[in-house]
C-alpha atoms as a PDB file:
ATOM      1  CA  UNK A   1       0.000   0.000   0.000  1.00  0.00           C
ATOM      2  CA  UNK A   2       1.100   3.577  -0.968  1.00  0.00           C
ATOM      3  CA  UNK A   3       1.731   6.221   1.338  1.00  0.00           C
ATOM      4  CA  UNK A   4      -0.586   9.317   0.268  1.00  0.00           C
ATOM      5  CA  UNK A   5       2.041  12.374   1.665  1.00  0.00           C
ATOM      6  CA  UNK A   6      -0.177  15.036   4.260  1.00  0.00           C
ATOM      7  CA  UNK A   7       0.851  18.868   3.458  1.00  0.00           C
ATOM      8  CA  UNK A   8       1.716  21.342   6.650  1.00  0.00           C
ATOM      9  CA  UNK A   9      -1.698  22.948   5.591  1.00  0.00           C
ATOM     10  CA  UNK A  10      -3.680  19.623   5.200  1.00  0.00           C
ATOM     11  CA  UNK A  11      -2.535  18.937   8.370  1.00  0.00           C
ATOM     12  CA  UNK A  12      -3.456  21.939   9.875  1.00  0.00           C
ATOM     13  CA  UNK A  13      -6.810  21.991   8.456  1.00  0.00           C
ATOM     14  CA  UNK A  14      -7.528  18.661   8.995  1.00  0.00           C
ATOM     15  CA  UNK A  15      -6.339  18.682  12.922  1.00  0.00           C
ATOM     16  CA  UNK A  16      -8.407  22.065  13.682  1.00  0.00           C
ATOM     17  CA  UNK A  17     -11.874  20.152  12.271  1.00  0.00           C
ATOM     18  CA  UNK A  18     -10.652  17.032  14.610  1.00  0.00           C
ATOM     19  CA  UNK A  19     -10.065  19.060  17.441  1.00  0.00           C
ATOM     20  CA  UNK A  20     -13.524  21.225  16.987  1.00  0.00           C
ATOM     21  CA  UNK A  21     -15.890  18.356  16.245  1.00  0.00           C
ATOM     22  CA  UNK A  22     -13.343  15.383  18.873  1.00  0.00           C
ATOM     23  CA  UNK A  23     -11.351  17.408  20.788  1.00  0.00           C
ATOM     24  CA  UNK A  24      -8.834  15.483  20.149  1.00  0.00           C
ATOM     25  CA  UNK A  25      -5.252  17.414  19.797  1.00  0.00           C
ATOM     26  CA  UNK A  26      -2.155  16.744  17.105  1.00  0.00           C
ATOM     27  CA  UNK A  27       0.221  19.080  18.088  1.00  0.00           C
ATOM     28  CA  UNK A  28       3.358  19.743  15.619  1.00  0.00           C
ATOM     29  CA  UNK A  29       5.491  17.119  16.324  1.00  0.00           C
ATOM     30  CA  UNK A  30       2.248  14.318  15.516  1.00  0.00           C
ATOM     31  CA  UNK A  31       1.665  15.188  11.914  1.00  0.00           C
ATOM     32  CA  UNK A  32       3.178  11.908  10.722  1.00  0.00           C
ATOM     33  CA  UNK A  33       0.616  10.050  13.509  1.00  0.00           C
ATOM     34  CA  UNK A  34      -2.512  11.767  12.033  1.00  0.00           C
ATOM     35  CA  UNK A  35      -1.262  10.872   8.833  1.00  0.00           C
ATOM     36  CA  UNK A  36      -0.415   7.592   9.428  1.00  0.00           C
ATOM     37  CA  UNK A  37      -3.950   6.848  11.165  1.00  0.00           C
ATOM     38  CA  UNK A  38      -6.196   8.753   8.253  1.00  0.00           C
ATOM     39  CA  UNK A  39      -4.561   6.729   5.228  1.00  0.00           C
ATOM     40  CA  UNK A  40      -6.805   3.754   5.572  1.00  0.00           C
ATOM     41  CA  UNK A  41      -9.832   6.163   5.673  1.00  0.00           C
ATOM     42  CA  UNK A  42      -8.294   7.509   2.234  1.00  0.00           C
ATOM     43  CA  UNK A  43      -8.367   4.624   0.970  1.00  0.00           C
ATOM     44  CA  UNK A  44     -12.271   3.300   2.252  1.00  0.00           C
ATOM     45  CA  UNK A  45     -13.194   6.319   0.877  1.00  0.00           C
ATOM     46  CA  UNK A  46     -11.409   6.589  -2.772  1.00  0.00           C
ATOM     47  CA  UNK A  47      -9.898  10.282  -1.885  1.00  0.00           C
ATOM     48  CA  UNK A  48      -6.910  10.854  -3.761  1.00  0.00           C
ATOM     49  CA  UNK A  49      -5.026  13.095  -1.402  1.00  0.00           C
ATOM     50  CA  UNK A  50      -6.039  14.682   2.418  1.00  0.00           C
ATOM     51  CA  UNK A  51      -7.358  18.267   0.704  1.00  0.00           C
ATOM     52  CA  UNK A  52     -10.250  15.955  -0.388  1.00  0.00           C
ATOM     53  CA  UNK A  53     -10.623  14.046   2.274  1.00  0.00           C
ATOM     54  CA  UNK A  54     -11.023  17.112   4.401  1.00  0.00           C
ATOM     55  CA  UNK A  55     -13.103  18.430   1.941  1.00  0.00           C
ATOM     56  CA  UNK A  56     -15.381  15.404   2.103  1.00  0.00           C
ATOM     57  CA  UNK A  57     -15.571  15.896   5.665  1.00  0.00           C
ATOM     58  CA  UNK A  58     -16.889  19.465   5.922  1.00  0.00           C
ATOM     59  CA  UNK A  59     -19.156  19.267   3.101  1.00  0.00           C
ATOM     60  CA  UNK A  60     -20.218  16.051   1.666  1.00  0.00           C
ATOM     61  CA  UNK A  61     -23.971  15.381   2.612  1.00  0.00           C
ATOM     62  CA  UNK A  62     -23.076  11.701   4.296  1.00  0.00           C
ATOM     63  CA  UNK A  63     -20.160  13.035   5.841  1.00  0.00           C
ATOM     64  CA  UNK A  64     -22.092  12.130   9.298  1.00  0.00           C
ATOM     65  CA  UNK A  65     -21.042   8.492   8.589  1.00  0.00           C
ATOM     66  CA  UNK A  66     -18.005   9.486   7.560  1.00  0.00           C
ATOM     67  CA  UNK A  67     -16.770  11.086  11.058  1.00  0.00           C
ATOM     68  CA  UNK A  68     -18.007   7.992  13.008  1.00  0.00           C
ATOM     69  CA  UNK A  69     -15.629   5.818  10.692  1.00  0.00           C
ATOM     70  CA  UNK A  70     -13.029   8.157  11.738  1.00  0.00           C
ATOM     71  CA  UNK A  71     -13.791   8.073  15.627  1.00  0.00           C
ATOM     72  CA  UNK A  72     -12.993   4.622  15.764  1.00  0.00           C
ATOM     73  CA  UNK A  73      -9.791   5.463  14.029  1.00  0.00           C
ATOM     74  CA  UNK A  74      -8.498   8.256  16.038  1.00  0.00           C
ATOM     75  CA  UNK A  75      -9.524   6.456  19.062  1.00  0.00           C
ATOM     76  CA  UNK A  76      -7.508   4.747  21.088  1.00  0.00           C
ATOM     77  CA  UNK A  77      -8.498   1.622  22.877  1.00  0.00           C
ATOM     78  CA  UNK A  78      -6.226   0.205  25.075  1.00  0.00           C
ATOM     79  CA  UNK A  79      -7.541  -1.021  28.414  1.00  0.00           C
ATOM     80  CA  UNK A  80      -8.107  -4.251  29.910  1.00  0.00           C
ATOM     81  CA  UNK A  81     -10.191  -4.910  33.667  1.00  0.00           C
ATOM     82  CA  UNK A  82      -9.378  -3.880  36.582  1.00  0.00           C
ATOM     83  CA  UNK A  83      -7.328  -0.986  35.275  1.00  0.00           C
ATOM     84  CA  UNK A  84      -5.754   0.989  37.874  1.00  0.00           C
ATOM     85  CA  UNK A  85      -7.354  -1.195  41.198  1.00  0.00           C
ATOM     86  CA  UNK A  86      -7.241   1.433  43.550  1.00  0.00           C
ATOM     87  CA  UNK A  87      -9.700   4.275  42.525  1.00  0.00           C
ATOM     88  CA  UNK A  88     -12.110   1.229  41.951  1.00  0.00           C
ATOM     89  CA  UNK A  89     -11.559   0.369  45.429  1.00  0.00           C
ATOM     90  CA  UNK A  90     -12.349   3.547  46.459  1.00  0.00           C
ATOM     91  CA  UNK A  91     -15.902   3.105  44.145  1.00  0.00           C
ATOM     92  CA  UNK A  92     -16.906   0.295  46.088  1.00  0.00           C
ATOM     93  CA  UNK A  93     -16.302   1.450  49.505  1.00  0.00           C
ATOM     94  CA  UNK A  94     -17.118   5.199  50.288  1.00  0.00           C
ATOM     95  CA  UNK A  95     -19.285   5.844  47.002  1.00  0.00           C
ATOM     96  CA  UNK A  96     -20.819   2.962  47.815  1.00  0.00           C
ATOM     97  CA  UNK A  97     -21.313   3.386  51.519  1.00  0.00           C
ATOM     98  CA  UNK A  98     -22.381   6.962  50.734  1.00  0.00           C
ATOM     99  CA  UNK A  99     -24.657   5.985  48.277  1.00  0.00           C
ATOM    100  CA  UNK A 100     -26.535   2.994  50.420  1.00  0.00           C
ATOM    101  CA  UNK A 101     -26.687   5.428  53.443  1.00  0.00           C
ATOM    102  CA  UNK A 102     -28.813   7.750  51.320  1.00  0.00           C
ATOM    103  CA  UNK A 103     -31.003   5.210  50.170  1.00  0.00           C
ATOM    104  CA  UNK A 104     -30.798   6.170  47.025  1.00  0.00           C
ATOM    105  CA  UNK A 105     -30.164   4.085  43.688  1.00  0.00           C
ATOM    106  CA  UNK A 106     -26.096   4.247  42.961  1.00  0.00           C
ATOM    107  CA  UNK A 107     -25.656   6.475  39.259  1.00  0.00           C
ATOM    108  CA  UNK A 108     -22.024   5.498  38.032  1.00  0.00           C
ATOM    109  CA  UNK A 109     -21.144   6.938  34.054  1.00  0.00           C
ATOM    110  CA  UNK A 110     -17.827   5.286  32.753  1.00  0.00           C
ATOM    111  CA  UNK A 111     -17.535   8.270  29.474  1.00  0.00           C
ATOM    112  CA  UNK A 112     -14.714   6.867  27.910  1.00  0.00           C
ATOM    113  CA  UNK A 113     -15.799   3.260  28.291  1.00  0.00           C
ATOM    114  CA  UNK A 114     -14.076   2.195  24.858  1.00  0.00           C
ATOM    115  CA  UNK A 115     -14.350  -1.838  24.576  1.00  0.00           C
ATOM    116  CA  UNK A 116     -16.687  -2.376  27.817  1.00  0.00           C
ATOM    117  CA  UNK A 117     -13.800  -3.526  30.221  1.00  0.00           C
ATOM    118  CA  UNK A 118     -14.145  -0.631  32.794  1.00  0.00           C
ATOM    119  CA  UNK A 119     -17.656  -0.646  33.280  1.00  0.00           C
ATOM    120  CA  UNK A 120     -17.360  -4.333  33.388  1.00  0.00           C
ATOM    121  CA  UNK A 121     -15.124  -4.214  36.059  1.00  0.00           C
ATOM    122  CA  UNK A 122     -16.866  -1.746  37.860  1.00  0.00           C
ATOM    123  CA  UNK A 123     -19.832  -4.102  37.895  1.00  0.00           C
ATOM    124  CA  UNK A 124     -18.148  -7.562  39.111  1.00  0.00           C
ATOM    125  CA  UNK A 125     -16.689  -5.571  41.695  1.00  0.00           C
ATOM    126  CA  UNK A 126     -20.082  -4.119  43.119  1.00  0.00           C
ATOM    127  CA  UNK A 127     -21.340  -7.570  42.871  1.00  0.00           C
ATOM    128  CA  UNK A 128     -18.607  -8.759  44.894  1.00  0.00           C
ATOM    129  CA  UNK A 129     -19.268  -6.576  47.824  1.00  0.00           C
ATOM    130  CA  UNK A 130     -22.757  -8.795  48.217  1.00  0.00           C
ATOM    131  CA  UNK A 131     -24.461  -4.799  49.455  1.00  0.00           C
ATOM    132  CA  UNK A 132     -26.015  -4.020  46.501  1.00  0.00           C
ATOM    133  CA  UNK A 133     -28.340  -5.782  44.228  1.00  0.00           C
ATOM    134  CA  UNK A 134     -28.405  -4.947  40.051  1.00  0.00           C
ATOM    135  CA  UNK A 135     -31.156  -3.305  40.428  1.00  0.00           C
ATOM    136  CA  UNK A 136     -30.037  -0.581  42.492  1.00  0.00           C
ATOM    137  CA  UNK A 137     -27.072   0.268  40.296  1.00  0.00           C
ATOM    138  CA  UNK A 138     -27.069   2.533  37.247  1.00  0.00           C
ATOM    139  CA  UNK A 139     -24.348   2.571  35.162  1.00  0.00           C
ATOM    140  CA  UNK A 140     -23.480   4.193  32.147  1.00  0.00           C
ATOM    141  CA  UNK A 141     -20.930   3.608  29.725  1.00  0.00           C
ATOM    142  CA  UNK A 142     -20.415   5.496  27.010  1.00  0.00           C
ATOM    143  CA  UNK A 143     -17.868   6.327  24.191  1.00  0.00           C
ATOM    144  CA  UNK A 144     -16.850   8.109  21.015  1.00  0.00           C
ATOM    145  CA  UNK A 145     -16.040   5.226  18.887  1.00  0.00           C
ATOM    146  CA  UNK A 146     -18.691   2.802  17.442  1.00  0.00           C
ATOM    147  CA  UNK A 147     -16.498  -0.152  16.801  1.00  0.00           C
ATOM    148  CA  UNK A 148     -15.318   0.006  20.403  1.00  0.00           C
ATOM    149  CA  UNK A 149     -18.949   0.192  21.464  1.00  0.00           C
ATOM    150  CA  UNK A 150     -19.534  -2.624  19.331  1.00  0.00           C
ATOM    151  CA  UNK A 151     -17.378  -5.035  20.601  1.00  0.00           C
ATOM    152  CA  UNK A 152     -18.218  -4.012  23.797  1.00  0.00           C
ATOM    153  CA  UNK A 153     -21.927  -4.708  23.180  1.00  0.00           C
ATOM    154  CA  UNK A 154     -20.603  -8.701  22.674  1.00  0.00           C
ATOM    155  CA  UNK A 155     -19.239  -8.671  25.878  1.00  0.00           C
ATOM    156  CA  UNK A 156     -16.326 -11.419  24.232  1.00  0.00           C
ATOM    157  CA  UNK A 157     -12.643 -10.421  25.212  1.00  0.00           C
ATOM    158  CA  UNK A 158      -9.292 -12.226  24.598  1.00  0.00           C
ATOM    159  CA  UNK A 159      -6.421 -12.695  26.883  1.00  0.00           C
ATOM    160  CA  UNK A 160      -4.789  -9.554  27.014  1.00  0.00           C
ATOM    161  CA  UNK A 161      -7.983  -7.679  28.384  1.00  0.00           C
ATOM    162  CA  UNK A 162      -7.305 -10.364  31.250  1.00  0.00           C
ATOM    163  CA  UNK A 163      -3.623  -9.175  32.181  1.00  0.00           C
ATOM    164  CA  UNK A 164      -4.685  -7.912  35.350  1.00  0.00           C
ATOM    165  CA  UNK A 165      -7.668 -10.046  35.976  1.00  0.00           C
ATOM    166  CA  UNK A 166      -7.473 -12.579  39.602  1.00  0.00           C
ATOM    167  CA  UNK A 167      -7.802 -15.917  37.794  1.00  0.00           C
ATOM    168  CA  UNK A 168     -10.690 -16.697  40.175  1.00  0.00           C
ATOM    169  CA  UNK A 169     -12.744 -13.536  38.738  1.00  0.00           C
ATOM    170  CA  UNK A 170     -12.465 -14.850  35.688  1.00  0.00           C
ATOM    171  CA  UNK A 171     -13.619 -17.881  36.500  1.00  0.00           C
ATOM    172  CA  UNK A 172     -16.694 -16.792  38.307  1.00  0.00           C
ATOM    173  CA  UNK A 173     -17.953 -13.957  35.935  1.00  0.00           C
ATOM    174  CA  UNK A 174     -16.515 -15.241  32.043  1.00  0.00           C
ATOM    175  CA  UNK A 175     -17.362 -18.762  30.726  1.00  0.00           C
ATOM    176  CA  UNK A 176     -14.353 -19.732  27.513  1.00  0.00           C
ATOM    177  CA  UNK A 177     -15.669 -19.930  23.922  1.00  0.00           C
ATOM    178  CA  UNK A 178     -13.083 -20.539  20.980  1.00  0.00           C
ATOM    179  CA  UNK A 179      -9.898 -18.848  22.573  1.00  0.00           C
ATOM    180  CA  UNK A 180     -11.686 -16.123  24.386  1.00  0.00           C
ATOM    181  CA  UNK A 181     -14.097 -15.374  27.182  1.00  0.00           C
ATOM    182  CA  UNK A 182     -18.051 -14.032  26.965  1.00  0.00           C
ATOM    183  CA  UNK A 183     -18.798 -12.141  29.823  1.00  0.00           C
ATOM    184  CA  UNK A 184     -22.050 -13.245  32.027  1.00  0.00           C
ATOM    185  CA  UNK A 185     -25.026 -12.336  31.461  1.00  0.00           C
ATOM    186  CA  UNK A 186     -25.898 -10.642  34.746  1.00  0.00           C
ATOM    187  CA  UNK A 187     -22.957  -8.331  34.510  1.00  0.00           C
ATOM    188  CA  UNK A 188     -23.630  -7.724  30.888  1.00  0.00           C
ATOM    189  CA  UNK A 189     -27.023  -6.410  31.528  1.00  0.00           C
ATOM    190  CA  UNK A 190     -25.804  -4.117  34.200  1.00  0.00           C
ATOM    191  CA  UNK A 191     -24.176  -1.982  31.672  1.00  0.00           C
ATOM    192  CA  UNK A 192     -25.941   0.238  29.146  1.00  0.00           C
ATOM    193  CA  UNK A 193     -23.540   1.441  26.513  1.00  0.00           C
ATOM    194  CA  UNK A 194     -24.325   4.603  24.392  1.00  0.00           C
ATOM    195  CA  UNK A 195     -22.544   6.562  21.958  1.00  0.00           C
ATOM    196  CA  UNK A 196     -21.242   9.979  23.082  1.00  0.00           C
ATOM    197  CA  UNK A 197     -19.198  12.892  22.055  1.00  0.00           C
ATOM    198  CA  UNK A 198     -17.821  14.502  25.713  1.00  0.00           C
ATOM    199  CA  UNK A 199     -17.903  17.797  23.619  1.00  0.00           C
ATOM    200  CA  UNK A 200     -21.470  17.807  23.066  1.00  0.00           C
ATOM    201  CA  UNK A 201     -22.773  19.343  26.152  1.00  0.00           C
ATOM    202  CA  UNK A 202     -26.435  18.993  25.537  1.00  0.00           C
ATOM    203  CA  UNK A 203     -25.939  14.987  25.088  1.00  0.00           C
ATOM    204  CA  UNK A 204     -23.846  15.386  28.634  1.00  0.00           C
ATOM    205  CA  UNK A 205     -26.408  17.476  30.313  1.00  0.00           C
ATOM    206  CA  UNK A 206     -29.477  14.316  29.112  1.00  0.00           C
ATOM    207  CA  UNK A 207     -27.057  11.567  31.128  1.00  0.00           C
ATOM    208  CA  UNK A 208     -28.114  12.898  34.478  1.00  0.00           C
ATOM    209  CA  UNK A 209     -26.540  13.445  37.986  1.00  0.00           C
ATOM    210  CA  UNK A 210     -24.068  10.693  39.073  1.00  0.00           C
ATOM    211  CA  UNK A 211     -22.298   9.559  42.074  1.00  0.00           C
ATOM    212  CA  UNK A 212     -19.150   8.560  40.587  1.00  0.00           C
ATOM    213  CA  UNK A 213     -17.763   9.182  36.909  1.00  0.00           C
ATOM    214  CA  UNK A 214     -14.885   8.153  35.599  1.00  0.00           C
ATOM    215  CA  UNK A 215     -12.937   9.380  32.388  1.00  0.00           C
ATOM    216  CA  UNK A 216      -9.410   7.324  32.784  1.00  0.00           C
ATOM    217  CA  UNK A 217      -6.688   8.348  29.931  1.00  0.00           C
ATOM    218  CA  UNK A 218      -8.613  10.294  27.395  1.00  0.00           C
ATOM    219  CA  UNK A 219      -7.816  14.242  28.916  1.00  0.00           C
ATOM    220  CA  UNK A 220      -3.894  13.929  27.689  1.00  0.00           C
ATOM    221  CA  UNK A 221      -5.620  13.849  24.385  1.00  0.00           C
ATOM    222  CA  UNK A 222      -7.021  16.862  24.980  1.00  0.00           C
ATOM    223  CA  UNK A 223      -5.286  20.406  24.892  1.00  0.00           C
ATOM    224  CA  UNK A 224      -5.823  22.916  28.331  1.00  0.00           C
ATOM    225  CA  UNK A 225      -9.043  24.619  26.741  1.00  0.00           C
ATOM    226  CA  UNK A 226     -10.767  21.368  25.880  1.00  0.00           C
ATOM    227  CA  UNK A 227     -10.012  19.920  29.355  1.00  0.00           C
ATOM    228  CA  UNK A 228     -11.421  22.339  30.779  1.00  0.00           C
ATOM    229  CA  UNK A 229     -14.705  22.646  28.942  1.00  0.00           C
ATOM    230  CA  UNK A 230     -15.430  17.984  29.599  1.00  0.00           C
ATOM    231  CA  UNK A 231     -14.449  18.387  33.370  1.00  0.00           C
ATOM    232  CA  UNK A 232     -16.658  21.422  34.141  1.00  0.00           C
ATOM    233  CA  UNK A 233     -19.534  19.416  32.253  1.00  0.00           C
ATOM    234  CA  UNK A 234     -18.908  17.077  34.284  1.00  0.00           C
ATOM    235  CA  UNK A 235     -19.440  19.023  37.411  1.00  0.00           C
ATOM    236  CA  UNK A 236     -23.101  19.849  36.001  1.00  0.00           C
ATOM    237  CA  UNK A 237     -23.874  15.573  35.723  1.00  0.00           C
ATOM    238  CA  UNK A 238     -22.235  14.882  39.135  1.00  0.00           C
ATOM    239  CA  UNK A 239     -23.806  15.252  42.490  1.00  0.00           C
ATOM    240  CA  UNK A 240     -22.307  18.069  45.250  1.00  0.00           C
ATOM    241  CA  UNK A 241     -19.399  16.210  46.552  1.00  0.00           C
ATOM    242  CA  UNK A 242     -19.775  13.338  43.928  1.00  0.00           C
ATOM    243  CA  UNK A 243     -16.684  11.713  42.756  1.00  0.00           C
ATOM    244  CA  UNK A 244     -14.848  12.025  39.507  1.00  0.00           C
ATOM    245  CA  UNK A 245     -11.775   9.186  38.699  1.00  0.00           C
ATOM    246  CA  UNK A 246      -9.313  10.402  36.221  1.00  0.00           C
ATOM    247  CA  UNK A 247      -5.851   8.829  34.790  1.00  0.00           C
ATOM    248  CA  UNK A 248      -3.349   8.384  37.312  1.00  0.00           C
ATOM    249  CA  UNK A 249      -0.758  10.925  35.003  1.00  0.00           C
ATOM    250  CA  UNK A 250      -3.952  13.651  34.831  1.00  0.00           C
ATOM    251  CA  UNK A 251      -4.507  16.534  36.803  1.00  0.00           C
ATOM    252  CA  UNK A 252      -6.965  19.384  36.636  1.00  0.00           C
ATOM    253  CA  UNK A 253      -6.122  20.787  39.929  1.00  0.00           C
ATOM    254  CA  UNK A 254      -5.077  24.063  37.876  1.00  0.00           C
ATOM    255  CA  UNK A 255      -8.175  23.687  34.967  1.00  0.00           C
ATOM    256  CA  UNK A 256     -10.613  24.474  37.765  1.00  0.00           C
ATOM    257  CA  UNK A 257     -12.342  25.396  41.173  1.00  0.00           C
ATOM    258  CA  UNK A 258     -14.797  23.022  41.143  1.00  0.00           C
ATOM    259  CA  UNK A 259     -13.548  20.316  42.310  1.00  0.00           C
ATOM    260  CA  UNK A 260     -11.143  19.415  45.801  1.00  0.00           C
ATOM    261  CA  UNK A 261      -8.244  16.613  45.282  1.00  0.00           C
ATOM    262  CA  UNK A 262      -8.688  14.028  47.203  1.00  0.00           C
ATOM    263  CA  UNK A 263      -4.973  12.020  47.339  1.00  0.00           C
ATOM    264  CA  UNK A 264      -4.541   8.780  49.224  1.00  0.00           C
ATOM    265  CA  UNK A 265      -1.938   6.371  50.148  1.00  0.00           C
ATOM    266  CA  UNK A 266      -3.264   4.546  47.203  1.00  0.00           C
ATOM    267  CA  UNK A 267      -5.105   6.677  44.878  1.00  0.00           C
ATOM    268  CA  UNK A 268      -5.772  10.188  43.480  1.00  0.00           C
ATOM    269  CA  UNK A 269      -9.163  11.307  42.563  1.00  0.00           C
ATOM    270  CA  UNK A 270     -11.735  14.551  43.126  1.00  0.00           C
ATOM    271  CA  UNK A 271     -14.682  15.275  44.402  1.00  0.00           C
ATOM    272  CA  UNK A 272     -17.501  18.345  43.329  1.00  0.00           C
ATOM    273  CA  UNK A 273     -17.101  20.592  45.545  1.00  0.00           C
END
């Protein structure tokens, strides 16, 4: 296969419309990445060069499809369960506890869910605490690409979404099929998956008010401007002191006063303030 060269101002134009309709950031020194991860749209799409391409995407009456093909492309979907223990730990002891002292039902969103693993995870481990039944749990999982939501909607992983998975978890909530696992059934059900742009505040605004969300490793792919815009959101679908989990190398502690760190022995994390 051909390389099809990007120009400085192809570049440009195309990384502006990314970052306006994704929020997603190139700087400078990633031209060759964008360029790299756009050829095999090129190609899907017959464009001869990225002018067109860009072209296609700003004017062309089924460009709508078109950007959702590219979501999946830009996106990117590493994870695997029980990512980053702690801050789940924290989920299933003082939201929890907070949330069953209320009375009310517990409202979890995982925004960035990509290929279901997190808010899998997030659901064994509830389960595991024996306090809460299904039915009192709402939990969200949403994300910008539709062939991550996809796959996610089979609930079917392979070993490497297992690398930090206690063998006995896996053999209580996964049942082997053809060199893979499908999830259960109960835990599948406990998720409902959506697509959702974090830029689109009126689709943020319908998700409701949450106890905990989480958005793990997508804000370094944001610049300052854009971080600041999905946290605050955030703030609006989160209940007064509710808890927010980011990456362990993400901060926002200068992006805004809405929120107080909260930093443990074990974990980092915020709450609304």
């Amino acid at each position: 296969m051909s390389t099809i060269a990007i120009s400085e101002a192809e570049f440009l134009a195309l990384r502006d419309s990314i970052r306006e309709r994704f929020g997603i950031f190139y700087d400078d020194t990633k031209q060759f990445l964008l360029q790299s991860r756009l050829q095999t749209r090129l190609l899907k799409t017959r464009m001869q060069d990225f002018h067109s391409y860009h072209r296609f995407l700003t004017t062309a009456p089924d460009r709508e499809a078109e950007w959702g093909e590219l979501a999946s492309v830009l996106c990117n979907n590493e994870t695997y369960f029980f990512r980053e223990r702690a801050q789940l730990e924290v989920l299933v002891t003082d939201v929890l506890d907070e949330a069953l002292k209320s009375g009310r039902r517990l409202r979890i969103w995982s925004s960035a869910c990509s290929t279901g693993e997190e808010p899998f995870t997030i659901a064994m481990m509830l389960m595991e605490t024996r306090r809460i039944a299904p039915a009192a749990i709402a939990l969200k999982a949403t994300d910008l690409s539709p062939r991550a939501l996809e796959k996610a909607s089979t609930g079917f992983y392979r070993e490497l979404s297992f690398r930090a998975t206690p063998p006995e978890m896996v053999q209580k909530y996964f049942r082997p099929f053809e060199g893979g696992f499908f999830i259960n059934d109960e835990i599948k059900r406990m998720a409902e998956f959506s697509r959702m742009n974090l830029l689109d505040a009126r689709s943020v605004a319908t998700m409701g008010v949450h106890d905990a969300i989480f958005c793990r490793n997508v804000l370094i792919y944001f610049d300052k401007p854009t971080q600041k815009r999905v946290v605050e959101a955030f703030a609006g679908a989160l209940r007064p002191g509710g808890y927010l989990f980011l990456g362990h190398a993400e901060s926002i502690m200068r992006l805004t006063d809405l929120y107080e760190p909260v930093v443990t022995a074990k974990a980092i994390y915020y709450r609304r303030k």
